[in-house]
PDB file of N, CA and C in Angstrom:
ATOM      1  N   UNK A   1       0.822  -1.195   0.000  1.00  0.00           N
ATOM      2  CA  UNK A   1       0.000   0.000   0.000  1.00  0.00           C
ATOM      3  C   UNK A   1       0.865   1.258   0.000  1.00  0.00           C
ATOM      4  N   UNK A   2       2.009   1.134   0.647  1.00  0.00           N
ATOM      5  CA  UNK A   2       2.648   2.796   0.867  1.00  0.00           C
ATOM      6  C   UNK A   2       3.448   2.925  -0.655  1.00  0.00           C
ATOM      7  N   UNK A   3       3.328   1.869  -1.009  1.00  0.00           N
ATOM      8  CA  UNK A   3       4.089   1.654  -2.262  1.00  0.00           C
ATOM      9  C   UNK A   3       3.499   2.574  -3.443  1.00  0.00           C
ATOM     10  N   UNK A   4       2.000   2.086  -3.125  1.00  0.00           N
ATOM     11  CA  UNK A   4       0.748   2.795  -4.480  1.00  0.00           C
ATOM     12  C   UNK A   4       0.905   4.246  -3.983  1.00  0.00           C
ATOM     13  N   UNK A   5       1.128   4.586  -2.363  1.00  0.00           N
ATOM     14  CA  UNK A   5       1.044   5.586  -2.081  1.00  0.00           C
ATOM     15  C   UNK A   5       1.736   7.081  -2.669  1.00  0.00           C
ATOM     16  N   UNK A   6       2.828   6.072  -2.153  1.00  0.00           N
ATOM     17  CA  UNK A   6       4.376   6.998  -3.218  1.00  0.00           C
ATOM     18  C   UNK A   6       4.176   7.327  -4.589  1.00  0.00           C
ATOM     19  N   UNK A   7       3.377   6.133  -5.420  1.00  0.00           N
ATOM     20  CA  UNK A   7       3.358   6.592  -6.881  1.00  0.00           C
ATOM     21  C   UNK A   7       2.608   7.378  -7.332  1.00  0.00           C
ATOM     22  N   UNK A   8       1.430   7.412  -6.422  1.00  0.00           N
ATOM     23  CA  UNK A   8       0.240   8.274  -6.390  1.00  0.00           C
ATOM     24  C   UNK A   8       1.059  10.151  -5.872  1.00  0.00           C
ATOM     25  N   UNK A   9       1.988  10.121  -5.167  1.00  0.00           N
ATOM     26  CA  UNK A   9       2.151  11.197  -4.326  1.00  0.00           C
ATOM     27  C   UNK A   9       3.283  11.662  -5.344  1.00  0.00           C
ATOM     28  N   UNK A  10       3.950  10.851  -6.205  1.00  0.00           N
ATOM     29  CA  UNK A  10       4.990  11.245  -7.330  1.00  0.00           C
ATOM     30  C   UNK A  10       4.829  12.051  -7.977  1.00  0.00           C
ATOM     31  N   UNK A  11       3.573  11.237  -9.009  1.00  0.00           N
ATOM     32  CA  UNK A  11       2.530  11.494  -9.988  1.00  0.00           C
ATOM     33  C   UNK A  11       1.969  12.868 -10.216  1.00  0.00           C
ATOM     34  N   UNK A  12       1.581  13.337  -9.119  1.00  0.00           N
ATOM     35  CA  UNK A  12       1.472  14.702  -9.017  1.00  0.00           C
ATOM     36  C   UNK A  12       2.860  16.128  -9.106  1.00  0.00           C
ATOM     37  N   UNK A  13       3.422  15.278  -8.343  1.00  0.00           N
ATOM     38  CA  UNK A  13       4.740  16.137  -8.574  1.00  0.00           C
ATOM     39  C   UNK A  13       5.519  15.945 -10.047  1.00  0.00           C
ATOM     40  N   UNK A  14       5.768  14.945 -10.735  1.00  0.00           N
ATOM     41  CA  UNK A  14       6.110  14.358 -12.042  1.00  0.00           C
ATOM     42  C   UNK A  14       5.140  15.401 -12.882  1.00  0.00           C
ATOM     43  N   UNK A  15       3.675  15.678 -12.322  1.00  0.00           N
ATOM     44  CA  UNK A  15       2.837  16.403 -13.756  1.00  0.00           C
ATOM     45  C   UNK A  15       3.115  17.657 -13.440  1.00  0.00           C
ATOM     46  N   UNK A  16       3.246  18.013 -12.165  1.00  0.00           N
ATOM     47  CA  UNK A  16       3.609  19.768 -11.900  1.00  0.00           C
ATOM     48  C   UNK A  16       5.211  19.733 -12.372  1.00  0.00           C
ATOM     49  N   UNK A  17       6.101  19.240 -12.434  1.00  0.00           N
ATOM     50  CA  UNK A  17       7.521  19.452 -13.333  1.00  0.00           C
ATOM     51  C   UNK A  17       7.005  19.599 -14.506  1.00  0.00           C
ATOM     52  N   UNK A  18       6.199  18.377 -14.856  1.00  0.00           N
ATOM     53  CA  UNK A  18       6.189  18.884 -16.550  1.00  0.00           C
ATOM     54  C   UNK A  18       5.766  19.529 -17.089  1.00  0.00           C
ATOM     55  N   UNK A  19       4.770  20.021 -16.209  1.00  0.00           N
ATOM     56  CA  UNK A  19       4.191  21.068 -16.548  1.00  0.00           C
ATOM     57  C   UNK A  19       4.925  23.035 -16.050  1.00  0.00           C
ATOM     58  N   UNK A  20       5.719  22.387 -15.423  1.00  0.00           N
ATOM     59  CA  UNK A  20       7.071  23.819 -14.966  1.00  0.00           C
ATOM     60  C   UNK A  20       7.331  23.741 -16.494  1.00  0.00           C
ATOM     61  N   UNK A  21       8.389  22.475 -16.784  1.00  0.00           N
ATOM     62  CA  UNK A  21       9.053  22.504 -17.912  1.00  0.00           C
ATOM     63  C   UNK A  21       8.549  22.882 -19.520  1.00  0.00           C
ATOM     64  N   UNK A  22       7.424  22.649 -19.411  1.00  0.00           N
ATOM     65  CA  UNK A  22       6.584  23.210 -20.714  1.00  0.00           C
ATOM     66  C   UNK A  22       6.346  24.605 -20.454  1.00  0.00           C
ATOM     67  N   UNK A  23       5.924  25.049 -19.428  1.00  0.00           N
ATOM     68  CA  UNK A  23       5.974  26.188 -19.217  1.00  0.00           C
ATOM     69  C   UNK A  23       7.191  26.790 -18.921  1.00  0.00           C
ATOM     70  N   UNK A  24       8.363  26.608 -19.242  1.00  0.00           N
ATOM     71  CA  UNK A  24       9.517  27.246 -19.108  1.00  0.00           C
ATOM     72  C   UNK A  24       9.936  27.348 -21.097  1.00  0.00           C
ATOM     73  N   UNK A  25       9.685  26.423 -21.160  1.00  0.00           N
ATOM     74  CA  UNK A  25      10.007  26.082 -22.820  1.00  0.00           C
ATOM     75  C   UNK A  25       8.971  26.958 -23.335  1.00  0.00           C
ATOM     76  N   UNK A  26       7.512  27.135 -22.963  1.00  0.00           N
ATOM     77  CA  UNK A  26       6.961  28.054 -23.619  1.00  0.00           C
ATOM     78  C   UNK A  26       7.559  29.701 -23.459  1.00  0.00           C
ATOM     79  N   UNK A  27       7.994  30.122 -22.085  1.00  0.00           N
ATOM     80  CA  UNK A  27       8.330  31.347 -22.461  1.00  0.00           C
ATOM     81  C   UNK A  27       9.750  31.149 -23.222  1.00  0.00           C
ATOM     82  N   UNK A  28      10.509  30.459 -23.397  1.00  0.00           N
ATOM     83  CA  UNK A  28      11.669  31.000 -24.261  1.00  0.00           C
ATOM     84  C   UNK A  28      10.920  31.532 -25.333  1.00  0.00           C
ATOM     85  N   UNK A  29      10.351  30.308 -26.100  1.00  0.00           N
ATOM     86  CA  UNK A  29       9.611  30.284 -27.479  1.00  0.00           C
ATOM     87  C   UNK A  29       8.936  31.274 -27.408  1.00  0.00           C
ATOM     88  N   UNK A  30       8.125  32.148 -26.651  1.00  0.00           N
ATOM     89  CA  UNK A  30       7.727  33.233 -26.437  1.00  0.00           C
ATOM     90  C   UNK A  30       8.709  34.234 -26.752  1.00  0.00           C
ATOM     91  N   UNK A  31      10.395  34.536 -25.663  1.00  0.00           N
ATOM     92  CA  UNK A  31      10.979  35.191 -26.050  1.00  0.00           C
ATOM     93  C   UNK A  31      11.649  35.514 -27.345  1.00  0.00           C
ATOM     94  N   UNK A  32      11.992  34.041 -28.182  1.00  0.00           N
ATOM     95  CA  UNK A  32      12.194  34.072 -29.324  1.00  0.00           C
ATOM     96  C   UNK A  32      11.774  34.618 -30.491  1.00  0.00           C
ATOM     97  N   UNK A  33      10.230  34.399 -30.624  1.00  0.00           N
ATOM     98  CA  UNK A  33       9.851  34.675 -31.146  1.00  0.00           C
ATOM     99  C   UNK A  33       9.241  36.335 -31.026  1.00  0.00           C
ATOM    100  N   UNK A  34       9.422  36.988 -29.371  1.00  0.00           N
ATOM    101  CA  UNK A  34       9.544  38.119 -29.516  1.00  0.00           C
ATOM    102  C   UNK A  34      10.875  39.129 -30.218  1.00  0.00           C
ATOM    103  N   UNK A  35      11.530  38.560 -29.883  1.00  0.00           N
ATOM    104  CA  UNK A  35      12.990  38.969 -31.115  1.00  0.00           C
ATOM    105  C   UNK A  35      12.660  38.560 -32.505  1.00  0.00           C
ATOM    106  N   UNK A  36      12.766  37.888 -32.676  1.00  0.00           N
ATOM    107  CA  UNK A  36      12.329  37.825 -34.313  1.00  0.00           C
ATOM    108  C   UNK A  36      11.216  38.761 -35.103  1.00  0.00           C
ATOM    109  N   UNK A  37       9.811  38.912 -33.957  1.00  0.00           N
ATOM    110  CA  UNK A  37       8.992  39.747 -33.944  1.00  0.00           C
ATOM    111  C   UNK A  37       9.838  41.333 -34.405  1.00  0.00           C
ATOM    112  N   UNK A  38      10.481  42.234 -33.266  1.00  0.00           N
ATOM    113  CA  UNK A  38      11.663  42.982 -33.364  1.00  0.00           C
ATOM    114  C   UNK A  38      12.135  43.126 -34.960  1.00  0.00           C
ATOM    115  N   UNK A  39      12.761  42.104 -34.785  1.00  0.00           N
ATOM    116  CA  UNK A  39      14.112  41.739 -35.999  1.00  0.00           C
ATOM    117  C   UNK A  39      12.915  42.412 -37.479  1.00  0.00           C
ATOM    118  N   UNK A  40      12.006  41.598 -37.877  1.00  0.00           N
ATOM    119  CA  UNK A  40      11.239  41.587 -38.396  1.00  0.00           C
ATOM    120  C   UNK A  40      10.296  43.303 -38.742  1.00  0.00           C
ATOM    121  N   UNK A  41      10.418  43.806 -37.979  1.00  0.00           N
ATOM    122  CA  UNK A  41       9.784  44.808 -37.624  1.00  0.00           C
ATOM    123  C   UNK A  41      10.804  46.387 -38.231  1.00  0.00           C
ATOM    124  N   UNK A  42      12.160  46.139 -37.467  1.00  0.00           N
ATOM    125  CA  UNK A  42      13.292  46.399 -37.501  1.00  0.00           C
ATOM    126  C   UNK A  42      13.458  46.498 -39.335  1.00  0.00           C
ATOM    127  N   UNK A  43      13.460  45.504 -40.032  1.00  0.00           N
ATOM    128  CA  UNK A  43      13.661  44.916 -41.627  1.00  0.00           C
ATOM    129  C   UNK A  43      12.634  46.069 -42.622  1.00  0.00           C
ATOM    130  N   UNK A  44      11.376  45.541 -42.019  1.00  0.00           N
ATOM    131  CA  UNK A  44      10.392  45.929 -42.442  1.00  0.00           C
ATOM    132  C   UNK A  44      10.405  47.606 -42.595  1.00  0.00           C
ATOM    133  N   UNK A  45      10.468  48.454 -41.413  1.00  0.00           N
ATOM    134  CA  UNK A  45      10.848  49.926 -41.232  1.00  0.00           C
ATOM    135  C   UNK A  45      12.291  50.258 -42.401  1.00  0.00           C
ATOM    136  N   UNK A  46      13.136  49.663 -42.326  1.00  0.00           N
ATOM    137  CA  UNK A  46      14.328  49.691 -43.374  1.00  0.00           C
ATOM    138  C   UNK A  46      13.880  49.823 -44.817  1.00  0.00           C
ATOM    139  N   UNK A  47      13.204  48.726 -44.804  1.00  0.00           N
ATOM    140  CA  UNK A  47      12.271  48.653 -46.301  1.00  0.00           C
ATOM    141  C   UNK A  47      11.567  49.656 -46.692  1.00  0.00           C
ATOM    142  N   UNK A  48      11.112  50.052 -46.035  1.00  0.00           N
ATOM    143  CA  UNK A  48       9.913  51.404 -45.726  1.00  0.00           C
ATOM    144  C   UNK A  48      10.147  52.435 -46.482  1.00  0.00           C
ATOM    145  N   UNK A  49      11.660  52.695 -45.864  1.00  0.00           N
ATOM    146  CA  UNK A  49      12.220  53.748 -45.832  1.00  0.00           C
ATOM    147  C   UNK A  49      12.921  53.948 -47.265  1.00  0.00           C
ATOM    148  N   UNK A  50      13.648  52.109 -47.610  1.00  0.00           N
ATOM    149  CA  UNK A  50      14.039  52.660 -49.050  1.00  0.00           C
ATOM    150  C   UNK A  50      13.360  52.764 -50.173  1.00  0.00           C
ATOM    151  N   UNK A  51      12.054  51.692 -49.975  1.00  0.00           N
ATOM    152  CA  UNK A  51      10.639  52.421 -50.720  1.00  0.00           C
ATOM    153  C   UNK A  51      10.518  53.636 -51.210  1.00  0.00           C
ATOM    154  N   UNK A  52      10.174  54.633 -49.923  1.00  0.00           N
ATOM    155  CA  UNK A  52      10.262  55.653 -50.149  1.00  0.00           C
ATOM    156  C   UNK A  52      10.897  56.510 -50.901  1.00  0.00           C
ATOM    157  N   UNK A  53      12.471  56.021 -50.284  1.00  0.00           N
ATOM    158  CA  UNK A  53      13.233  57.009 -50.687  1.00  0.00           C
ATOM    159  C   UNK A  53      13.910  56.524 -52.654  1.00  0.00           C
ATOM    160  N   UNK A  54      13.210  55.462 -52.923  1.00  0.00           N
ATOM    161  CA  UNK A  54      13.252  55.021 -54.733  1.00  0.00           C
ATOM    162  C   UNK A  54      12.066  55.423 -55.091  1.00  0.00           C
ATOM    163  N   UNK A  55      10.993  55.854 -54.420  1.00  0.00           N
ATOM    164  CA  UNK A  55       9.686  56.032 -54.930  1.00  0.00           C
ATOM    165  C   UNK A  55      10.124  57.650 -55.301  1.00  0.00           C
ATOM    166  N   UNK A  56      10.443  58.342 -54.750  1.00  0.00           N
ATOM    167  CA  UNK A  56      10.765  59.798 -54.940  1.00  0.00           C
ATOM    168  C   UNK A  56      11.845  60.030 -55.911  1.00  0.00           C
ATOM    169  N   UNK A  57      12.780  58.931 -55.985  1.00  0.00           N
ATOM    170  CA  UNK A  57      13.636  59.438 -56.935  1.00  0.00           C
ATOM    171  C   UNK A  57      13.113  59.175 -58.424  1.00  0.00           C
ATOM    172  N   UNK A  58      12.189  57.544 -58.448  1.00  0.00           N
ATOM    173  CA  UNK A  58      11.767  57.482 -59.072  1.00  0.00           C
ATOM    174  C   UNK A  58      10.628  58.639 -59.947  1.00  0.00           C
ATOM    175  N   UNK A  59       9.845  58.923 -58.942  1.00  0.00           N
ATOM    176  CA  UNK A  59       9.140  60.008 -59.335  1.00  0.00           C
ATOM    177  C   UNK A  59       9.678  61.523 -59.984  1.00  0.00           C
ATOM    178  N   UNK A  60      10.974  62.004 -59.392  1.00  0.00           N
ATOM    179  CA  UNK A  60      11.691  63.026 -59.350  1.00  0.00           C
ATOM    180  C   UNK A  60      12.459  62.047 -61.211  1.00  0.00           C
ATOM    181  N   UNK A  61      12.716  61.588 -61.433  1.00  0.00           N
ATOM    182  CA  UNK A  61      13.221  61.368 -62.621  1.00  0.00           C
ATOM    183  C   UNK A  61      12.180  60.917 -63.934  1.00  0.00           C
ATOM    184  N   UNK A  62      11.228  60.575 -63.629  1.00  0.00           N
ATOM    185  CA  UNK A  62       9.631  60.244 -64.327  1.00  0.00           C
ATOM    186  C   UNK A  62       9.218  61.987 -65.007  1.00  0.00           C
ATOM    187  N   UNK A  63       9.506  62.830 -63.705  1.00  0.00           N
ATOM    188  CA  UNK A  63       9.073  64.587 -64.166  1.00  0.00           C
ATOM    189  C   UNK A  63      10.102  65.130 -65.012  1.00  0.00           C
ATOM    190  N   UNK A  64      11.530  64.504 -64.444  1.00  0.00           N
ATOM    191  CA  UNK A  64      12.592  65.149 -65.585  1.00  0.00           C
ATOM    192  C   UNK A  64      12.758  64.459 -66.577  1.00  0.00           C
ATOM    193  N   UNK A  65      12.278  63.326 -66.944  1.00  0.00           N
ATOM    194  CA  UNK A  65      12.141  62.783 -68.159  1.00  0.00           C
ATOM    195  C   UNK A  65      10.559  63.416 -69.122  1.00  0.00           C
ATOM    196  N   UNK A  66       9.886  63.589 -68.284  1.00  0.00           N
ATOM    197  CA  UNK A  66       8.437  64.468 -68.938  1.00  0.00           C
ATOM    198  C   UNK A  66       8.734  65.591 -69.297  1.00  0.00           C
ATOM    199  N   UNK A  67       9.265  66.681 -68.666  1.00  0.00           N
ATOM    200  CA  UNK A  67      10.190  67.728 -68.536  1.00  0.00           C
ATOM    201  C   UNK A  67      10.901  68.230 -69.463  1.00  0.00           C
ATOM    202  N   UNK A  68      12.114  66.932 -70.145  1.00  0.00           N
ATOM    203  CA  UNK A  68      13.321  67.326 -71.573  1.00  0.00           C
ATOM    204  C   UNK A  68      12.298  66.728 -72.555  1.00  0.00           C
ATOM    205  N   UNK A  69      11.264  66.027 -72.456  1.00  0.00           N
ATOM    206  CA  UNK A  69      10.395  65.192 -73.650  1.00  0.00           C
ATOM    207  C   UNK A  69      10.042  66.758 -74.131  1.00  0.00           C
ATOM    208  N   UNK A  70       9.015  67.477 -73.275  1.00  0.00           N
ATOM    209  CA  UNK A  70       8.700  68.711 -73.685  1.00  0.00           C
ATOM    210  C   UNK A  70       9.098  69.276 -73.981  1.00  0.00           C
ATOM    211  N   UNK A  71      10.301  69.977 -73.234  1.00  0.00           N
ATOM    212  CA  UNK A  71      11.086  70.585 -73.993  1.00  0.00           C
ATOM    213  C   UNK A  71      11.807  70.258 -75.357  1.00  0.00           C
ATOM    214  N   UNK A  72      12.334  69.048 -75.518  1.00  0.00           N
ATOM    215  CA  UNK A  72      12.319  68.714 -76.858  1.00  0.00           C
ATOM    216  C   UNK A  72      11.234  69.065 -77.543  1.00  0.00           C
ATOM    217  N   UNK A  73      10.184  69.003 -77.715  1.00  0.00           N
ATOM    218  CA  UNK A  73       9.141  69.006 -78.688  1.00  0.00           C
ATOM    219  C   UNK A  73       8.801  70.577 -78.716  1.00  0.00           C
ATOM    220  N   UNK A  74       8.911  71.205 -77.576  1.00  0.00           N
ATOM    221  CA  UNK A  74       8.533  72.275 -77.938  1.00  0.00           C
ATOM    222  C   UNK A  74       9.979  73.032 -78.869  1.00  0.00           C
ATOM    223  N   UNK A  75      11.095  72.747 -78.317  1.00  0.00           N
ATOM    224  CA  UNK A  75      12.028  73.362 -79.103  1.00  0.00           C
ATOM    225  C   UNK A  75      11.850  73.074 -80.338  1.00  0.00           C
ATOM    226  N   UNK A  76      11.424  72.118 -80.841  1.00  0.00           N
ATOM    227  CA  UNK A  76      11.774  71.614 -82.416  1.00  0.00           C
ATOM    228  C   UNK A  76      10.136  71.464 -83.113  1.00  0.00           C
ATOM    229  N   UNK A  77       9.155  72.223 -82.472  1.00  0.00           N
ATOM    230  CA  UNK A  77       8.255  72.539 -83.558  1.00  0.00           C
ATOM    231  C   UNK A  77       8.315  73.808 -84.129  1.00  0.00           C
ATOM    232  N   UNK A  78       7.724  73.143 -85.364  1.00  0.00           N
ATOM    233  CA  UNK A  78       7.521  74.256 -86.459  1.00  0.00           C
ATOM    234  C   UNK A  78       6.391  74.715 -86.757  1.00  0.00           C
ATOM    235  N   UNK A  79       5.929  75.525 -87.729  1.00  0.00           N
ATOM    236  CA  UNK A  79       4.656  75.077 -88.160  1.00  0.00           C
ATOM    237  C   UNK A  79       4.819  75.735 -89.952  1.00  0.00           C
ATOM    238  N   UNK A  80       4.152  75.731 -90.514  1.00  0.00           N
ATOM    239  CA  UNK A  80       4.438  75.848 -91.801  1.00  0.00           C
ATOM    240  C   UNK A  80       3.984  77.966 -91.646  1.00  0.00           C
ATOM    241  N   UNK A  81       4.574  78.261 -92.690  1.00  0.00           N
ATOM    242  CA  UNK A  81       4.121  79.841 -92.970  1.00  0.00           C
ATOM    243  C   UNK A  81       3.350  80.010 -93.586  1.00  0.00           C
ATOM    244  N   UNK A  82       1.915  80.863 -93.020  1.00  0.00           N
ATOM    245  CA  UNK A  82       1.020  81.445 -93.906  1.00  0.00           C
ATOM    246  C   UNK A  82       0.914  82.514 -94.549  1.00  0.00           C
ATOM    247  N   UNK A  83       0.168  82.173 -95.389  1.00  0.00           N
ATOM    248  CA  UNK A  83      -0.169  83.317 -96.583  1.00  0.00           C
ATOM    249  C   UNK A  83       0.011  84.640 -96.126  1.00  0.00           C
ATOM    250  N   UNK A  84      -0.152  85.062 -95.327  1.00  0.00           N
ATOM    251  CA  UNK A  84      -0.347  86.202 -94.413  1.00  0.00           C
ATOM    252  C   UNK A  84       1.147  86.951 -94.156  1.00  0.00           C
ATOM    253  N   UNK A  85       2.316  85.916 -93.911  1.00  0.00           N
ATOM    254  CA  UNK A  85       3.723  86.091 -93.889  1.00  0.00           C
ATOM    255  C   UNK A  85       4.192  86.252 -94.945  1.00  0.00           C
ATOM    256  N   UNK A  86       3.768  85.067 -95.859  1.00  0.00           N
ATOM    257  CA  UNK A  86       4.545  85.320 -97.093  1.00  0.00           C
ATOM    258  C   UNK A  86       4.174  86.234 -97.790  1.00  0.00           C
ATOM    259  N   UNK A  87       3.138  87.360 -97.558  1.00  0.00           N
ATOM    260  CA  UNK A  87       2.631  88.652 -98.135  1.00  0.00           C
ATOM    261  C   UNK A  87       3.607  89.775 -97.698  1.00  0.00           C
ATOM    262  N   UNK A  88       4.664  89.051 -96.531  1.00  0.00           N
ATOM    263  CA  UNK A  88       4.904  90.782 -95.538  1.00  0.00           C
ATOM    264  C   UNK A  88       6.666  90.245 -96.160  1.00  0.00           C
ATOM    265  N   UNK A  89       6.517  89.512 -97.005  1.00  0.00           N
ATOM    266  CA  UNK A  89       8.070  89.520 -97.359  1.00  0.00           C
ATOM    267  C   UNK A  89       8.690  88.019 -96.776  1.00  0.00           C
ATOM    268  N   UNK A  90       8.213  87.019 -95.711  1.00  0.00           N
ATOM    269  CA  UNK A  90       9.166  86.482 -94.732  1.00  0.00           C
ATOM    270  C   UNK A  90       9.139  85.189 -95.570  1.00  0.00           C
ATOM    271  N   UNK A  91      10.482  84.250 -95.460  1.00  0.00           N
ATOM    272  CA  UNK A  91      10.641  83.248 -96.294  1.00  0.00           C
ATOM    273  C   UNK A  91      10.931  82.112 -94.983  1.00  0.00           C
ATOM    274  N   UNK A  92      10.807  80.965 -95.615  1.00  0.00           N
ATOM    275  CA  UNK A  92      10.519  79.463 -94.944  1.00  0.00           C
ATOM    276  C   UNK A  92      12.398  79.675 -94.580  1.00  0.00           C
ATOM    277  N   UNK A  93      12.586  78.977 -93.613  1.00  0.00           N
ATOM    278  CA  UNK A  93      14.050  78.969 -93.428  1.00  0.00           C
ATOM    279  C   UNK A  93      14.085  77.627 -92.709  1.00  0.00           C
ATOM    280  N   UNK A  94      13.116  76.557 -92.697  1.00  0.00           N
ATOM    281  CA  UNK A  94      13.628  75.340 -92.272  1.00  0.00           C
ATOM    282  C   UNK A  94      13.287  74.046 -93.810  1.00  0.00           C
ATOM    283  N   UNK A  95      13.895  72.730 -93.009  1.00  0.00           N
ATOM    284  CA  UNK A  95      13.983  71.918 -94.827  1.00  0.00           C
ATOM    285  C   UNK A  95      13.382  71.029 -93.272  1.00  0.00           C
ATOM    286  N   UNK A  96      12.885  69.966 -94.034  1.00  0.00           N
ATOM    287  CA  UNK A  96      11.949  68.525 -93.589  1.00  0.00           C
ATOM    288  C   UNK A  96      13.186  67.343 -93.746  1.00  0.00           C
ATOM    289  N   UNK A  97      13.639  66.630 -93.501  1.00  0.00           N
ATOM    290  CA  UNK A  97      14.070  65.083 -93.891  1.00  0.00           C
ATOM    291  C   UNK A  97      13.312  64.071 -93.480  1.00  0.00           C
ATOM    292  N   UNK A  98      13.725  63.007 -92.363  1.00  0.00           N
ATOM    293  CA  UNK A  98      12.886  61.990 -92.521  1.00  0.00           C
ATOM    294  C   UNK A  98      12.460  62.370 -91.368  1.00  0.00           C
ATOM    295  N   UNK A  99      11.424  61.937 -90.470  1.00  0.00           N
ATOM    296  CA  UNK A  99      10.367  62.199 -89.690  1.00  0.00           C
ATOM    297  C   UNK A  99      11.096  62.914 -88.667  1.00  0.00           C
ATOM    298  N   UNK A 100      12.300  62.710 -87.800  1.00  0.00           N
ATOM    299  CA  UNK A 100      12.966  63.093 -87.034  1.00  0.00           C
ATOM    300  C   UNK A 100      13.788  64.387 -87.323  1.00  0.00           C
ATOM    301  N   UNK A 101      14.202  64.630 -88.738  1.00  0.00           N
ATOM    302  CA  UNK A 101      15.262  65.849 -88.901  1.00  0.00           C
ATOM    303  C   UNK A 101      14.548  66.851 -89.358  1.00  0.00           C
ATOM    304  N   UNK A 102      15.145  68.009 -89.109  1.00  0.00           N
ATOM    305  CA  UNK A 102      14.871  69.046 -89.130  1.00  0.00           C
ATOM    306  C   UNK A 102      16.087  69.950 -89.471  1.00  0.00           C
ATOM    307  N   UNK A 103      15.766  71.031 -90.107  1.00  0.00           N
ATOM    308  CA  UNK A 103      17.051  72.196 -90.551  1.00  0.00           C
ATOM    309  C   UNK A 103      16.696  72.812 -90.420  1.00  0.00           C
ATOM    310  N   UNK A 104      17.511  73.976 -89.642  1.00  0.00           N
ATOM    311  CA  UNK A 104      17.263  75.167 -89.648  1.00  0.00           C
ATOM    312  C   UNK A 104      18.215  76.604 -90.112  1.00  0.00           C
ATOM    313  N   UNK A 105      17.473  77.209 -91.086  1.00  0.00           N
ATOM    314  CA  UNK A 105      18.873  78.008 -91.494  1.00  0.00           C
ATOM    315  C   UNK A 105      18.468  79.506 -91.262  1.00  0.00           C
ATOM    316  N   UNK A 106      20.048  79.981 -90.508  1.00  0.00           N
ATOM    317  CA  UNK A 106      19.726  81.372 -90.074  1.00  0.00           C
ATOM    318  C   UNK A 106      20.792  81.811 -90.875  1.00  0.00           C
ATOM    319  N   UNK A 107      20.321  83.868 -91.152  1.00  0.00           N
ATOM    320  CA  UNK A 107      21.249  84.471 -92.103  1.00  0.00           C
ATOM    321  C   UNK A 107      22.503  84.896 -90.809  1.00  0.00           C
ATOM    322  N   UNK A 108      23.658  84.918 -91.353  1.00  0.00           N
ATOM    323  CA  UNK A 108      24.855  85.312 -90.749  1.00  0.00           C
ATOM    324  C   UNK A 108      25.678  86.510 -91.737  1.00  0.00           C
TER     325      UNK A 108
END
C-alpha cells in the first residue's frame, strides 16, 4: 500500500515538473519569437524607408524625363508659314528630312 502511495504522491509532482518545464520552454519560445517579432519589424521599417526614398527618386526622374520630352518638342516645332507672312516679305528657313530631322537656317 505505501508503495501505491508513493506513486500516487509522485505522480502529481512528475505532472507539476512537466508542466514547470513546458511552461519554461513556452516562455523561451515566447521570447524568441519576440525577437524575431523585433528583428522583423526592424527589416520591415528599413524597407519602408528605401521604398520611399526610390519612390521619390523614381518620381523626381519620371518629371525630368516628362520635362526634356517637352522641352524637346517644344524646341523643335515648327509650323508651316502662312499666306499672311509670305505677303509681308518672310521666307521658310527650315527643310523637312525623314520624320525626325529638321534644318534650320539662319542668315549670318
Amino acid at each position: 500500500y505505501s508503495q501505491v502511495l508513493m506513486n500516487k504522491q509522485s505522480q502529481p509532482e512528475s505532472s507539476a515538473a512537466k508542466k514547470q518545464e513546458e511552461l519554461e520552454r513556452l516562455k523561451e519560445e515566447n521570447n524568441e519569437l519576440k525577437i524575431s517579432v523585433k528583428l522583423n519589424e526592424t527589416q520591415l521599417d528599413e524597407a519602408m524607408k528605401k521604398y520611399k526614398k526610390e519612390a521619390k527618386e523614381r518620381k523626381r526622374l519620371y518629371n525630368e524625363i516628362q520635362e526634356l520630352k517637352g522641352n524637346i518638342r517644344v524646341y523643335c516645332r515648327c509650323r508651316p508659314i502662312s499666306q499672311k507672312e509670305l505677303d509681308r516679305g518672310a521666307t521658310d528657313v527650315t527643310t523637312f528630312g525623314d520624320v525626325d530631322d529638321c534644318t534650320l537656317f539662319t542668315e549670318q
